[in-house]
N, C-alpha and C. Protein backbone atom coordinates (compact mmCIF):
# COMPACT_ATOMS: atom_id res chain seq x y z
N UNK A 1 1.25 19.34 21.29
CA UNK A 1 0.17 19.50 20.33
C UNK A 1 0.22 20.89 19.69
N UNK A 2 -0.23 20.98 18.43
CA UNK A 2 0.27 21.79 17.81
C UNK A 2 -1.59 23.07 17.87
N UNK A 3 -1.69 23.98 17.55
CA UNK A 3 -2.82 25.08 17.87
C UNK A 3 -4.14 24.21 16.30
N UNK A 4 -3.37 23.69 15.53
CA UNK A 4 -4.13 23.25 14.32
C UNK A 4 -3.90 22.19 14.01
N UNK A 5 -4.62 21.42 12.84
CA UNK A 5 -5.01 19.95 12.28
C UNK A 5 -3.48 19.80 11.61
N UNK A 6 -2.21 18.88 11.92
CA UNK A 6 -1.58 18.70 11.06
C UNK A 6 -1.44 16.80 10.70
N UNK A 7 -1.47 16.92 9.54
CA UNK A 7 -1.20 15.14 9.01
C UNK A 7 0.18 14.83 9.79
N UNK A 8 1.13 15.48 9.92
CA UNK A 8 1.90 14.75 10.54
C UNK A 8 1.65 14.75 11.63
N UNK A 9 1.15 15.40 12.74
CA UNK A 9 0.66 14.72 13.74
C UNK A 9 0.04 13.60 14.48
N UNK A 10 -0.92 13.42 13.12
CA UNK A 10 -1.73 12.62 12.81
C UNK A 10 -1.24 11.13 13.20
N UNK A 11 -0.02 11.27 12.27
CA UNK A 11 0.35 10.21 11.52
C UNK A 11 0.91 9.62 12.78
N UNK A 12 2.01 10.52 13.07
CA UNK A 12 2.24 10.16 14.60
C UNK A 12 1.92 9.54 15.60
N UNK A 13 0.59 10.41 15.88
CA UNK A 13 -0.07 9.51 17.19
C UNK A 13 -1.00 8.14 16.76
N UNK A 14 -1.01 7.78 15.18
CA UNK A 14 -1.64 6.35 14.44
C UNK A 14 -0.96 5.48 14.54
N UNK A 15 1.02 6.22 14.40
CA UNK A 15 2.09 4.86 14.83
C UNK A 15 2.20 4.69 15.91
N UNK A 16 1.93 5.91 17.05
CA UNK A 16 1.97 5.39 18.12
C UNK A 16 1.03 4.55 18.86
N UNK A 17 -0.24 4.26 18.37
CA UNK A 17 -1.31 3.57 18.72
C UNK A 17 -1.31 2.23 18.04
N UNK A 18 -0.12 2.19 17.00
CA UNK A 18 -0.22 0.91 16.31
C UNK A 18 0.97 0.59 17.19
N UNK A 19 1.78 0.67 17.82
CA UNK A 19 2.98 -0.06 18.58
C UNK A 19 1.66 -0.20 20.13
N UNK A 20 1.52 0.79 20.48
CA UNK A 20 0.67 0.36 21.88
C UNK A 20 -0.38 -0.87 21.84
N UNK A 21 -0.85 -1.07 20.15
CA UNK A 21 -1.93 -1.99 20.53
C UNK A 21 -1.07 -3.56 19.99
N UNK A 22 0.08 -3.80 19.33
CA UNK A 22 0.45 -4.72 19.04
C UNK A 22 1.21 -5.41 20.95
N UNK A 23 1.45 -4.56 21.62
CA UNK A 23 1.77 -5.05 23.29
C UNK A 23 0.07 -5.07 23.34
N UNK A 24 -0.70 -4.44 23.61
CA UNK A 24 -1.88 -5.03 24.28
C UNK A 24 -2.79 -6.46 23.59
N UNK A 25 -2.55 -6.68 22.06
CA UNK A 25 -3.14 -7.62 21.47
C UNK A 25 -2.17 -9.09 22.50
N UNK A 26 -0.99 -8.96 23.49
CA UNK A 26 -0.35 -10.37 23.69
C UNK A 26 -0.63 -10.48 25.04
N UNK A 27 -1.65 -9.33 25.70
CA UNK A 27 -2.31 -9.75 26.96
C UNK A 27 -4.01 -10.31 27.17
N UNK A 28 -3.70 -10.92 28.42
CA UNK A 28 -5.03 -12.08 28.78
C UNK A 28 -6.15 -10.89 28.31
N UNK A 29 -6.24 -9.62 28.71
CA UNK A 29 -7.55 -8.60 28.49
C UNK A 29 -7.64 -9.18 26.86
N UNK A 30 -6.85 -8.65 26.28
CA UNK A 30 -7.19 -8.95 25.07
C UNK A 30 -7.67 -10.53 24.53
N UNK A 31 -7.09 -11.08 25.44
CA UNK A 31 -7.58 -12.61 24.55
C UNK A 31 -9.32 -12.71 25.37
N UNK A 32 -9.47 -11.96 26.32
CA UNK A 32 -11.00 -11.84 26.58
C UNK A 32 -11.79 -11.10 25.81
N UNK A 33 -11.47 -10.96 24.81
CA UNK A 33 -12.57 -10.56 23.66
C UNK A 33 -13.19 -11.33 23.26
N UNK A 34 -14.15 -11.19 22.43
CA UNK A 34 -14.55 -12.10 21.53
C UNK A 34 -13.96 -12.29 20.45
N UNK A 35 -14.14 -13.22 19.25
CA UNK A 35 -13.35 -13.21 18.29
C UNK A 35 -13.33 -11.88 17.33
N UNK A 36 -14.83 -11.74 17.30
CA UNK A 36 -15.53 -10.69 16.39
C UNK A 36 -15.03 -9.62 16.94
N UNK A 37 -14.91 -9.01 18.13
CA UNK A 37 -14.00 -8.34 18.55
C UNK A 37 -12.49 -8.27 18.53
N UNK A 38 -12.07 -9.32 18.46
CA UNK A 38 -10.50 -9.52 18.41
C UNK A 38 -10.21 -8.56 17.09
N UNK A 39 -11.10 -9.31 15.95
CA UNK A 39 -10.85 -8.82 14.82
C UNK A 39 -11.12 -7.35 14.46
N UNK A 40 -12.21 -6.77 14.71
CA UNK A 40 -11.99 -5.16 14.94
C UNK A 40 -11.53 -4.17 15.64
N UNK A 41 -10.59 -4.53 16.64
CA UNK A 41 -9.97 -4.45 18.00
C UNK A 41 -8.92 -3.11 17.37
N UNK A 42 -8.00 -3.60 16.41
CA UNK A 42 -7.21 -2.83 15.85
C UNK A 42 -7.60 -1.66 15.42
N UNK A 43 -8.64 -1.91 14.42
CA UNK A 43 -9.25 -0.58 13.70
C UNK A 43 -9.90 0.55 14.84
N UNK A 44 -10.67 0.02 15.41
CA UNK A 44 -11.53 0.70 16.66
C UNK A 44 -10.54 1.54 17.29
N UNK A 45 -8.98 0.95 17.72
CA UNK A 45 -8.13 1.85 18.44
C UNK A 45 -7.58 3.20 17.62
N UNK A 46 -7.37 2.59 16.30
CA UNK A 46 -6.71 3.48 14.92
C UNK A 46 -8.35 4.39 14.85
N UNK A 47 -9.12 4.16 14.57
CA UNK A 47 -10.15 5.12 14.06
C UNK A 47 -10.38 6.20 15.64
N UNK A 48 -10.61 5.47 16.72
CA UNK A 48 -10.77 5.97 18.06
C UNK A 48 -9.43 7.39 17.85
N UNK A 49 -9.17 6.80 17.91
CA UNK A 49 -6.83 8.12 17.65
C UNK A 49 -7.01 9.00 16.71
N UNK A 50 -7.75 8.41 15.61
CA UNK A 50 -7.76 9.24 14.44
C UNK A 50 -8.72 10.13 14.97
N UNK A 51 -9.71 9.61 14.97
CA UNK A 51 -11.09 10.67 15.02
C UNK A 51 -10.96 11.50 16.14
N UNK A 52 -10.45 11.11 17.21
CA UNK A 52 -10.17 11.93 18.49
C UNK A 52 -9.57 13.20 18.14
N UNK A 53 -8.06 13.02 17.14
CA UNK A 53 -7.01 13.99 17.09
C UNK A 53 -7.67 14.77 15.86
N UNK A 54 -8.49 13.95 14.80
CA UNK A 54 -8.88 15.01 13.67
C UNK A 54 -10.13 16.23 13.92
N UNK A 55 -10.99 15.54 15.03
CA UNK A 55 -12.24 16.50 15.15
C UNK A 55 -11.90 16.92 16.47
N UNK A 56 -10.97 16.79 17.91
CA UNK A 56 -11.10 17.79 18.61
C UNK A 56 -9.26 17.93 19.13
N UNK A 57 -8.69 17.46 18.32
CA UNK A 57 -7.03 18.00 18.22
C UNK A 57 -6.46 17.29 19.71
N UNK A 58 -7.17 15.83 20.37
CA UNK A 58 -6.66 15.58 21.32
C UNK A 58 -5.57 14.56 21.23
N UNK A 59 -4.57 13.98 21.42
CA UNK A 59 -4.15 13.23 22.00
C UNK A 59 -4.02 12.39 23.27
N UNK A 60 -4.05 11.46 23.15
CA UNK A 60 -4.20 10.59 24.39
C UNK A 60 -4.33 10.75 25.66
N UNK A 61 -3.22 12.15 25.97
CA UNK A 61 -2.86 12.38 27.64
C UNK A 61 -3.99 13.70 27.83
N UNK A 62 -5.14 14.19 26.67
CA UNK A 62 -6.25 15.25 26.45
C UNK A 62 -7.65 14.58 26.19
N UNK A 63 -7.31 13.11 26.44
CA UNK A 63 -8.47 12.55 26.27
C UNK A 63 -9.35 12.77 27.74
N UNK A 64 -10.95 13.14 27.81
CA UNK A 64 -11.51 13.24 28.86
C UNK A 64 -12.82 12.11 28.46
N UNK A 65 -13.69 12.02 29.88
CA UNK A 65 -15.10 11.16 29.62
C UNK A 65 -15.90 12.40 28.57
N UNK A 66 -16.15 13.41 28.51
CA UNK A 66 -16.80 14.17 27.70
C UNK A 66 -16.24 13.70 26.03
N UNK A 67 -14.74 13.92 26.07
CA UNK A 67 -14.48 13.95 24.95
C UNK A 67 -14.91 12.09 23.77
N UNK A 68 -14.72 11.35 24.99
CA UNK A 68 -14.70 9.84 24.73
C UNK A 68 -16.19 9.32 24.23
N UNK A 69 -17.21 10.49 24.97
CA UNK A 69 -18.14 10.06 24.83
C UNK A 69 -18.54 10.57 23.50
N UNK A 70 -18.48 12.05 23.23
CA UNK A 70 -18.04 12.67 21.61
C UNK A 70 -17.88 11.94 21.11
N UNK A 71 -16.75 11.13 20.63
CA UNK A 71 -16.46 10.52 19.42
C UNK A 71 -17.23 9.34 19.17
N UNK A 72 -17.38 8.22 20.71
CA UNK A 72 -18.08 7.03 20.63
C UNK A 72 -19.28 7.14 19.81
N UNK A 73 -20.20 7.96 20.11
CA UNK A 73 -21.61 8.71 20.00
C UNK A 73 -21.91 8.97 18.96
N UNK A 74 -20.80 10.10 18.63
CA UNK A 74 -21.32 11.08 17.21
C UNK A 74 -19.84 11.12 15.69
N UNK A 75 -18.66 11.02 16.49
CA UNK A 75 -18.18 10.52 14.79
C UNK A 75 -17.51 9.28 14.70
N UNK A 76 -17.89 8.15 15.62
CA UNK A 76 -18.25 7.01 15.01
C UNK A 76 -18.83 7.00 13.54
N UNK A 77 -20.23 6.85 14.32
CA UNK A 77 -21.63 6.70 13.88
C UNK A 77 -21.69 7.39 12.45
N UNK A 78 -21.39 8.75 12.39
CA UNK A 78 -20.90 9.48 11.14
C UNK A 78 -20.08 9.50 10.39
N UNK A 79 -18.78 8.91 10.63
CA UNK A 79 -17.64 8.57 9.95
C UNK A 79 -17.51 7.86 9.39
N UNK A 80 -17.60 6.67 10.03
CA UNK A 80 -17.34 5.22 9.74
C UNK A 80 -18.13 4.20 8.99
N UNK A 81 -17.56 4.01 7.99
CA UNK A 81 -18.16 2.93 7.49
C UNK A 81 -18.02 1.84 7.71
N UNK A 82 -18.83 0.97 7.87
CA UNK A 82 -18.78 -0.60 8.39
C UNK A 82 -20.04 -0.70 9.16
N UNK A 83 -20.21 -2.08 9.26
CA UNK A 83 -21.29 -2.86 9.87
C UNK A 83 -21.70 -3.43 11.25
N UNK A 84 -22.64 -3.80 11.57
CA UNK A 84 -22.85 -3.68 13.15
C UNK A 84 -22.03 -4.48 13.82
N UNK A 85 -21.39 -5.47 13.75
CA UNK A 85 -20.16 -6.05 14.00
C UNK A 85 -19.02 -5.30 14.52
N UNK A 86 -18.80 -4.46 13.59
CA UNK A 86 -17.65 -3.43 14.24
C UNK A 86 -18.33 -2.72 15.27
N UNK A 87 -19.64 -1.88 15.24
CA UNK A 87 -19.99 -1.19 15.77
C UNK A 87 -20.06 -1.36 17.12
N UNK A 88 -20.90 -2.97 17.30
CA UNK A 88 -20.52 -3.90 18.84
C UNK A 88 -19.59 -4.11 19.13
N UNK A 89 -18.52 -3.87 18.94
CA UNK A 89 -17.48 -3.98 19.26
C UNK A 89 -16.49 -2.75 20.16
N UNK A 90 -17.22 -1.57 19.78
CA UNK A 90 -16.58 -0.61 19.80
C UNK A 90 -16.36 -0.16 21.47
N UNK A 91 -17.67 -0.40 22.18
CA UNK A 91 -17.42 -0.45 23.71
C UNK A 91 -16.58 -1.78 24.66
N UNK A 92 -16.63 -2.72 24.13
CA UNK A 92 -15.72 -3.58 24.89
C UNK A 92 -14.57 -3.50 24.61
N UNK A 93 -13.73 -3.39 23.37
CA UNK A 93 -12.87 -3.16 23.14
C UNK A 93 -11.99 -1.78 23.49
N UNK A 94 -13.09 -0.52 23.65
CA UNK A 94 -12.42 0.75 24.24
C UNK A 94 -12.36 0.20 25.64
N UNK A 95 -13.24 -0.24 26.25
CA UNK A 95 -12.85 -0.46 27.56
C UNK A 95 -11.67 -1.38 28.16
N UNK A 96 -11.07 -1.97 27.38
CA UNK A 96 -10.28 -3.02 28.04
C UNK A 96 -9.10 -2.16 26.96
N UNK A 97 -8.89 -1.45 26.31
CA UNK A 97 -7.83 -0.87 25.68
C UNK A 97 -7.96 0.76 26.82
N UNK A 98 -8.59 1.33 26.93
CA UNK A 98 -8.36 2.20 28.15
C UNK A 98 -7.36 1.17 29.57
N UNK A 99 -8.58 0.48 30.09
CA UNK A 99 -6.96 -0.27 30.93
C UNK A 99 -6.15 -0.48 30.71
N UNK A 100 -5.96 -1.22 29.69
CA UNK A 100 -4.07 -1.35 29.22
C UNK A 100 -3.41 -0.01 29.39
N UNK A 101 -4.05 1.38 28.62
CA UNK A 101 -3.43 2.32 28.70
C UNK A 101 -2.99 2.89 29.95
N UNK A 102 -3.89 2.14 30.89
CA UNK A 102 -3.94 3.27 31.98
C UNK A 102 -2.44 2.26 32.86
N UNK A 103 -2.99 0.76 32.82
CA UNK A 103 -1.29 0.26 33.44
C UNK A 103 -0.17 0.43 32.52
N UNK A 104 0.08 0.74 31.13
CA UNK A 104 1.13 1.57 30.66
C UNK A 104 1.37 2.67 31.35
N UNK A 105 0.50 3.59 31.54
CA UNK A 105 0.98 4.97 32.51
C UNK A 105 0.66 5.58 30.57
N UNK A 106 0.26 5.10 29.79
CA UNK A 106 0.18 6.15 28.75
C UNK A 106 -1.07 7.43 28.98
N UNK A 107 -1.97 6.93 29.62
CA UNK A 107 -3.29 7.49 30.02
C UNK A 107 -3.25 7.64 31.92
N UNK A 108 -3.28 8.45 32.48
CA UNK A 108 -3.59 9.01 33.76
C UNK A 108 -5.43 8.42 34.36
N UNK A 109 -6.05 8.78 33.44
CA UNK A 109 -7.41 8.86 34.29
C UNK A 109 -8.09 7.67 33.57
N UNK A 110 -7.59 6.77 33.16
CA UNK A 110 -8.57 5.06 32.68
C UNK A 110 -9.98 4.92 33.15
N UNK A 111 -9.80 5.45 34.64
CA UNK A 111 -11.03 4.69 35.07
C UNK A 111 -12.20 5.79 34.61
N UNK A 112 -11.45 6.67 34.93
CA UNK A 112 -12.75 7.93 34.16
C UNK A 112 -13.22 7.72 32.59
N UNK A 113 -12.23 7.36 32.00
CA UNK A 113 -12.77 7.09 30.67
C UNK A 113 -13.63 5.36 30.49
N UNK A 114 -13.25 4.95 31.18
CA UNK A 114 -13.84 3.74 31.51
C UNK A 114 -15.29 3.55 32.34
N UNK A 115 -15.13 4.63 32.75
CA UNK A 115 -16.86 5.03 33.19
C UNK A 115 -17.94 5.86 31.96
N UNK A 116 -17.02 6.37 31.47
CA UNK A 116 -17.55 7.29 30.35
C UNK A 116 -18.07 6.07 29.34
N UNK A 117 -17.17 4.91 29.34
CA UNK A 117 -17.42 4.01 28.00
C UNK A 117 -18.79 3.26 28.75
N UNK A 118 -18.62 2.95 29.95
CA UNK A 118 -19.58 2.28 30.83
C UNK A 118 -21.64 2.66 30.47
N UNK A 119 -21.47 4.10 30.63
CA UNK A 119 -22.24 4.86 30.27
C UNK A 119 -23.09 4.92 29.13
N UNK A 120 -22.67 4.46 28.09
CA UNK A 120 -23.34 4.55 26.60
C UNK A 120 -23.62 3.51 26.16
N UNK A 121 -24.99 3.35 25.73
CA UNK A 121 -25.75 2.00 25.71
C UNK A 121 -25.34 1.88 24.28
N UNK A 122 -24.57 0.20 24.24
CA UNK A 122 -24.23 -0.14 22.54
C UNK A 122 -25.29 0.06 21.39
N UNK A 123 -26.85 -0.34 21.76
CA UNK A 123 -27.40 0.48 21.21
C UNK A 123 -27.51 1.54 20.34
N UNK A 124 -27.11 2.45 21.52
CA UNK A 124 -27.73 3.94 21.23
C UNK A 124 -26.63 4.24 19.61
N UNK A 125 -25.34 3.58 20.23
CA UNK A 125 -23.86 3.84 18.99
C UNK A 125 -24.49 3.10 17.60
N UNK A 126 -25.31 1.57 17.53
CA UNK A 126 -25.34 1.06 16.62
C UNK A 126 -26.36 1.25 15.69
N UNK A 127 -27.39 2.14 16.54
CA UNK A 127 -28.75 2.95 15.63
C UNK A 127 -28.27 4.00 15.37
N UNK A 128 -27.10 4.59 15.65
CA UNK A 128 -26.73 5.72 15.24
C UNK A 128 -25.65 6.17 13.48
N UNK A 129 -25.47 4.60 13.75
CA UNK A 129 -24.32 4.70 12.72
C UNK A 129 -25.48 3.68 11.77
N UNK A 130 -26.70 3.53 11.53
CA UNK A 130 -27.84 3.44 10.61
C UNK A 130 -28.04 4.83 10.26
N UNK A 131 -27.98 5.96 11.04
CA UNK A 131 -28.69 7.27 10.28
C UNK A 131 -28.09 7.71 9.80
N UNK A 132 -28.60 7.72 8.05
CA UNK A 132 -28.14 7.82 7.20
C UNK A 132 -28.18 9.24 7.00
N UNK A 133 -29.21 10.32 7.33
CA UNK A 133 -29.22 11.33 7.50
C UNK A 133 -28.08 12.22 7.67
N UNK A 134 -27.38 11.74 8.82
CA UNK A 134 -26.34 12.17 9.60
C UNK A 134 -24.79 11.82 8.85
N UNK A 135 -24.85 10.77 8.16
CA UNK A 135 -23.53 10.53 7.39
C UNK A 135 -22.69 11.51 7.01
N UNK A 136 -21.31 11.34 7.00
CA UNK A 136 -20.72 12.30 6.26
C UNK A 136 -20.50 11.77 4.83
N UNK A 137 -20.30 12.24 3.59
CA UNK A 137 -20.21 11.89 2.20
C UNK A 137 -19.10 11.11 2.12
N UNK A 138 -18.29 11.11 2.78
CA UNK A 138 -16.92 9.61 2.89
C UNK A 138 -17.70 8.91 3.25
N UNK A 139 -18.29 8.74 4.43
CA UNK A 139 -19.11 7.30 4.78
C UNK A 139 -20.29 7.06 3.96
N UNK A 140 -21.04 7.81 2.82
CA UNK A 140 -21.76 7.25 2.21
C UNK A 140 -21.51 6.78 1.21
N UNK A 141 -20.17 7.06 0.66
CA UNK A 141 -19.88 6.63 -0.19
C UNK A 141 -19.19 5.00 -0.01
N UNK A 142 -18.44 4.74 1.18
CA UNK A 142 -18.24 3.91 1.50
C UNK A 142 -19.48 2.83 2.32
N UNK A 143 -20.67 3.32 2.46
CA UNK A 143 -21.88 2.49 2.67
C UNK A 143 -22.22 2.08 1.53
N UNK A 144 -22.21 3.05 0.31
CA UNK A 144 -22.56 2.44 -1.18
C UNK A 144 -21.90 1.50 -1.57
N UNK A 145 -20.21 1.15 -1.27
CA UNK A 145 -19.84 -0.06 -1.93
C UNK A 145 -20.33 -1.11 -0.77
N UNK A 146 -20.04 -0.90 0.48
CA UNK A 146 -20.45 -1.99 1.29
C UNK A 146 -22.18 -2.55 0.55
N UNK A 147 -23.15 -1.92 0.36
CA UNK A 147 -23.87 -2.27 -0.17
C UNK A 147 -24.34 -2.69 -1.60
N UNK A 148 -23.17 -2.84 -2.22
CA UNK A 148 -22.81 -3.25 -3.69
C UNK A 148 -23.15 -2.25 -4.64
N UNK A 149 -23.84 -1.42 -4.32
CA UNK A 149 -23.86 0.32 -5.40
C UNK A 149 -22.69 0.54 -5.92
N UNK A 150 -23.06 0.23 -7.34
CA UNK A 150 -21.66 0.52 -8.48
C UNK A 150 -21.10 1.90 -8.17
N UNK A 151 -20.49 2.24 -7.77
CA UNK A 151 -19.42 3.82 -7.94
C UNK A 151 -18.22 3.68 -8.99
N UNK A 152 -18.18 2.56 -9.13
CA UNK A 152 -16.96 2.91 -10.45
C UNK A 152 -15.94 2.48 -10.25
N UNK A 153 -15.82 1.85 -9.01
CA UNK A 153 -14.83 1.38 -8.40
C UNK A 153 -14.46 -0.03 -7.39
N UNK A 154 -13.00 -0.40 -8.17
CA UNK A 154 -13.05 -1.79 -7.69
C UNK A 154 -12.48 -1.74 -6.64
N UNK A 155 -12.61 -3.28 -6.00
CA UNK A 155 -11.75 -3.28 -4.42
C UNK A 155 -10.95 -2.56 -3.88
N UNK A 156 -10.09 -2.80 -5.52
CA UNK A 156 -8.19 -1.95 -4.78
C UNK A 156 -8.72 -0.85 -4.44
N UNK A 157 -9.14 0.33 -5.42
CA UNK A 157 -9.74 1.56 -5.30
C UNK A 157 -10.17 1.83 -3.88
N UNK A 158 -11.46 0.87 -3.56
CA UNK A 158 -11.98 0.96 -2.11
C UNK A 158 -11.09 1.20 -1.14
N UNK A 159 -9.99 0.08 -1.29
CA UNK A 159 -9.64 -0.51 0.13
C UNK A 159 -8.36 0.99 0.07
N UNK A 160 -7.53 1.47 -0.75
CA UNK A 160 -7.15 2.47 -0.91
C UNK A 160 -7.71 3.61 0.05
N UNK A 161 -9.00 3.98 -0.23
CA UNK A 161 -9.89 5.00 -0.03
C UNK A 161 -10.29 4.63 1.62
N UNK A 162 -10.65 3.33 1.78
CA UNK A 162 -10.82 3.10 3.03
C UNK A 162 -9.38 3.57 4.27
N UNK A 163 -8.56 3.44 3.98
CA UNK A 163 -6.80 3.88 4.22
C UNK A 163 -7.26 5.48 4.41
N UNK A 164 -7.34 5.97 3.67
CA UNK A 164 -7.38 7.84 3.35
C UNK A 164 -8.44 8.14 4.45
N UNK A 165 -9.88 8.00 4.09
CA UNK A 165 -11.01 8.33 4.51
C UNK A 165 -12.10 7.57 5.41
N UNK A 166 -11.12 6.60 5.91
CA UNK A 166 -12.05 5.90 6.80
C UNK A 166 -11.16 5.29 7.47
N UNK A 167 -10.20 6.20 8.59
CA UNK A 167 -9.98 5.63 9.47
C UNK A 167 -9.29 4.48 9.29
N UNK A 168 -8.34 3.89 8.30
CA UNK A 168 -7.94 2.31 8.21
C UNK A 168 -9.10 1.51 8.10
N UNK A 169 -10.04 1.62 8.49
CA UNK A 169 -11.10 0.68 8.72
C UNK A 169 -11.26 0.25 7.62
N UNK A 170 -11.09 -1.19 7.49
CA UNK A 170 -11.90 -1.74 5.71
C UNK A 170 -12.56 -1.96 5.45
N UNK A 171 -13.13 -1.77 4.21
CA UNK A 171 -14.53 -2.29 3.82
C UNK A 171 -14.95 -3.54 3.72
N UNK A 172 -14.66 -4.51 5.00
CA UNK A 172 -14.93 -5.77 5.02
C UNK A 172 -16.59 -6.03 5.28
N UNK A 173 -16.89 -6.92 4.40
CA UNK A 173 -18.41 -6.77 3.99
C UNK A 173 -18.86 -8.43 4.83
N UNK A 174 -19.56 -7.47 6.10
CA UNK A 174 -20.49 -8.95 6.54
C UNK A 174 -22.18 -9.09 6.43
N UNK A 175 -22.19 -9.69 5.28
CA UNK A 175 -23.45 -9.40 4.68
C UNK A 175 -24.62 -10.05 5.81
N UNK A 176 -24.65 -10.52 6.87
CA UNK A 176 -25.50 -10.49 7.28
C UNK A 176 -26.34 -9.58 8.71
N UNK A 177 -24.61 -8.74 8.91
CA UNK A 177 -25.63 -7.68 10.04
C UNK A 177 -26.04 -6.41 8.89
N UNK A 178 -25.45 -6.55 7.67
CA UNK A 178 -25.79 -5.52 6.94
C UNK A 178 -27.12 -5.78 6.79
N UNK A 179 -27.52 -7.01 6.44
CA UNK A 179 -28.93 -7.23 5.70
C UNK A 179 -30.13 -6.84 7.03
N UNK A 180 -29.68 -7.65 8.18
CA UNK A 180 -30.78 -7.37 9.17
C UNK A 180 -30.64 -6.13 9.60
N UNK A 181 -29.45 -4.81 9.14
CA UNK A 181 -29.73 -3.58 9.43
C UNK A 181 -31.00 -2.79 8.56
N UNK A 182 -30.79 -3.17 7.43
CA UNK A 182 -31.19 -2.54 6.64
C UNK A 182 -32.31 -3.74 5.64
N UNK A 183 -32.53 -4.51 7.01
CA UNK A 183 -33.56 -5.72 6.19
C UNK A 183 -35.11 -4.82 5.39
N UNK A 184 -35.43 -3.65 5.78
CA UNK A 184 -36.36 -2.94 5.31
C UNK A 184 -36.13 -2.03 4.34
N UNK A 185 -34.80 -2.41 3.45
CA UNK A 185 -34.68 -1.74 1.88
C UNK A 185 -34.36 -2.06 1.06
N UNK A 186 -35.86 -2.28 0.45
CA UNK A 186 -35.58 -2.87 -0.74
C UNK A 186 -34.56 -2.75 -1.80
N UNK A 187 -34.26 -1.48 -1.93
CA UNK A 187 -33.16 -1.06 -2.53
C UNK A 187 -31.47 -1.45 -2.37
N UNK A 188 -31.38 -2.01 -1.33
CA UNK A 188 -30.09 -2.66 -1.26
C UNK A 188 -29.19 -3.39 -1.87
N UNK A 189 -28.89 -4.06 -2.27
CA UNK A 189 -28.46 -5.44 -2.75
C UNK A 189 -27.16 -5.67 -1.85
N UNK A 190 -26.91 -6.43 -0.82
CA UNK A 190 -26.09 -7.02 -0.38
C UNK A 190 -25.02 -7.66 -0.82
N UNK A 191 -24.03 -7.76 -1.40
CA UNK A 191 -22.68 -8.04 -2.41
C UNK A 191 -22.26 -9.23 -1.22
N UNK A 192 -22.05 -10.80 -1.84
CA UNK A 192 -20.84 -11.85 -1.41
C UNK A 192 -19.60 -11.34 -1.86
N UNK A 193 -18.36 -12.05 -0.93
CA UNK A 193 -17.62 -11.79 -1.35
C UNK A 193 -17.50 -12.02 -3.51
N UNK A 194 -17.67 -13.71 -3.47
CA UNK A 194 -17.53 -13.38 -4.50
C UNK A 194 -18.41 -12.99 -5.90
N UNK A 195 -19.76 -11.84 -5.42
CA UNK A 195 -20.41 -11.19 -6.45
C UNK A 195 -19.71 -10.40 -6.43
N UNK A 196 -19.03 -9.67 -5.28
CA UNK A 196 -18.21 -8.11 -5.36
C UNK A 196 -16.85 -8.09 -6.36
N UNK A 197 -16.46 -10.01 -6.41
CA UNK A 197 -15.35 -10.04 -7.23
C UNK A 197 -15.59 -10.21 -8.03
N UNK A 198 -16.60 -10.47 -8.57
CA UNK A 198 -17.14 -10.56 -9.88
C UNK A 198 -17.64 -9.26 -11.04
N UNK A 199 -18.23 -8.24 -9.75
CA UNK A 199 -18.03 -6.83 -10.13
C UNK A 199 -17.01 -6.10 -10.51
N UNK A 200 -16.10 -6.41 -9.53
CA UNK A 200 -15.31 -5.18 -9.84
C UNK A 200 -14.48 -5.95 -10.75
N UNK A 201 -14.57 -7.50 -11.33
CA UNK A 201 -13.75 -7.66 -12.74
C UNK A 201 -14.55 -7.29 -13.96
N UNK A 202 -15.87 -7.03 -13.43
CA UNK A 202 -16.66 -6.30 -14.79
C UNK A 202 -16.56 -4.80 -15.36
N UNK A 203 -15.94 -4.20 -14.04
CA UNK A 203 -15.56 -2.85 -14.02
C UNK A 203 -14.59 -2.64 -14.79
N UNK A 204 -13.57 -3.54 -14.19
CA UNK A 204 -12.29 -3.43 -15.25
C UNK A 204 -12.24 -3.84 -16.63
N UNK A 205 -13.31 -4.44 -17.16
CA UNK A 205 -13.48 -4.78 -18.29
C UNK A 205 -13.89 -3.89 -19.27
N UNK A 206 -14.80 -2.90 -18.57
CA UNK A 206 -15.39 -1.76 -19.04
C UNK A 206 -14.42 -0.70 -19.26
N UNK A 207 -13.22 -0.27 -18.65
CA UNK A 207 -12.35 0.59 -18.60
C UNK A 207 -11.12 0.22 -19.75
């Protein structure tokens, strides 16, 4: 590990978490997910790697329960854009991706981090990544398209931006934990898939 933030590092330990999780997606742990889990399973490990190595410079074999609990907690919740779906997801899936790591031998102390994940009520992660307060300006901007707020920009644009600034994570829009998150604003408008495609061909029409 290097004393500072480098992208190639980065990048590094993202391919190396994308080869580790394509072996763990062909074991029984993994097929004990749920589906809804299956499907955010990937991102959760990629954003988990990312956010770990960008805000406290760890890699895998520097991961501790303090540090695990950091990211779960606080730049989740702040980072990430997406909906409570992913968000539930985020403790079962670290936990059964810590074991794999730990019978790879890629990770030493599993069970410690596996107590750490044990620890934090899904809850506490999925009211957290509602406060909007707390957002960083990547994730609000990426809450604005999830919530159909014109920015100027169509899918490609998004899903681009989602790549850069959000962790891989995409802006896959499930309009109904969005709505019962935020069932108390009026101001919302919830986007179907195809009103959002209907937008962003109005966008391009305009340009």
């Amino acid at each position: 590990m290097t004393t500072g933030y480098s992208e190639e590092n980065a990048e590094r330990l993202l391919s190396k978490n994308h080869y580790w999780f394509m072996r763990f997606r062909s074991t029984m742990s993994f097929n004990k997910l749920t589906k809804s889990e299956q499907a955010n399973a990937f991102y959760i490990t990629q954003a988990f790697v990312g956010l770990s190595y960008r805000h406290q410079l760890r890699n895998n074999r520097r991961w501790t329960a303090a540090s695990v609990t950091e990211i779960i907690t606080k730049y989740f919740p702040r980072n990430i854009a997406a909906d409570d779906v992913y968000f539930n997801a985020i403790l079962p899936v670290l936990r059964r991706y810590f074991r794999f790591l730990g019978v790879q031998h890629k990770i030493s102390n599993s069970q410690t981090l596996i107590n750490a994940v044990d620890a934090i009520d899904v809850q506490q992660v999925t009211l957290a990544s509602h406060d909007s307060t707390k957002w960083s300006e990547k994730k609000r901007a990426g809450m604005h398209y999830l919530f159909g707020v014109d920015n100027g920009c169509g899918s490609l644009e998004m899903n681009k931006w989602a790549d850069v600034f959000n962790m891989q994570v995409p802006l896959n829009l499930n309009g109904e934990s969005l709505q019962n998150a935020y069932k108390d604003n009026d101001k919302v408008i919830v986007l179907t898939p195809r009103r959002r495609q209907d937008a962003a061909e109005k966008l391009r029409r305009r340009q």
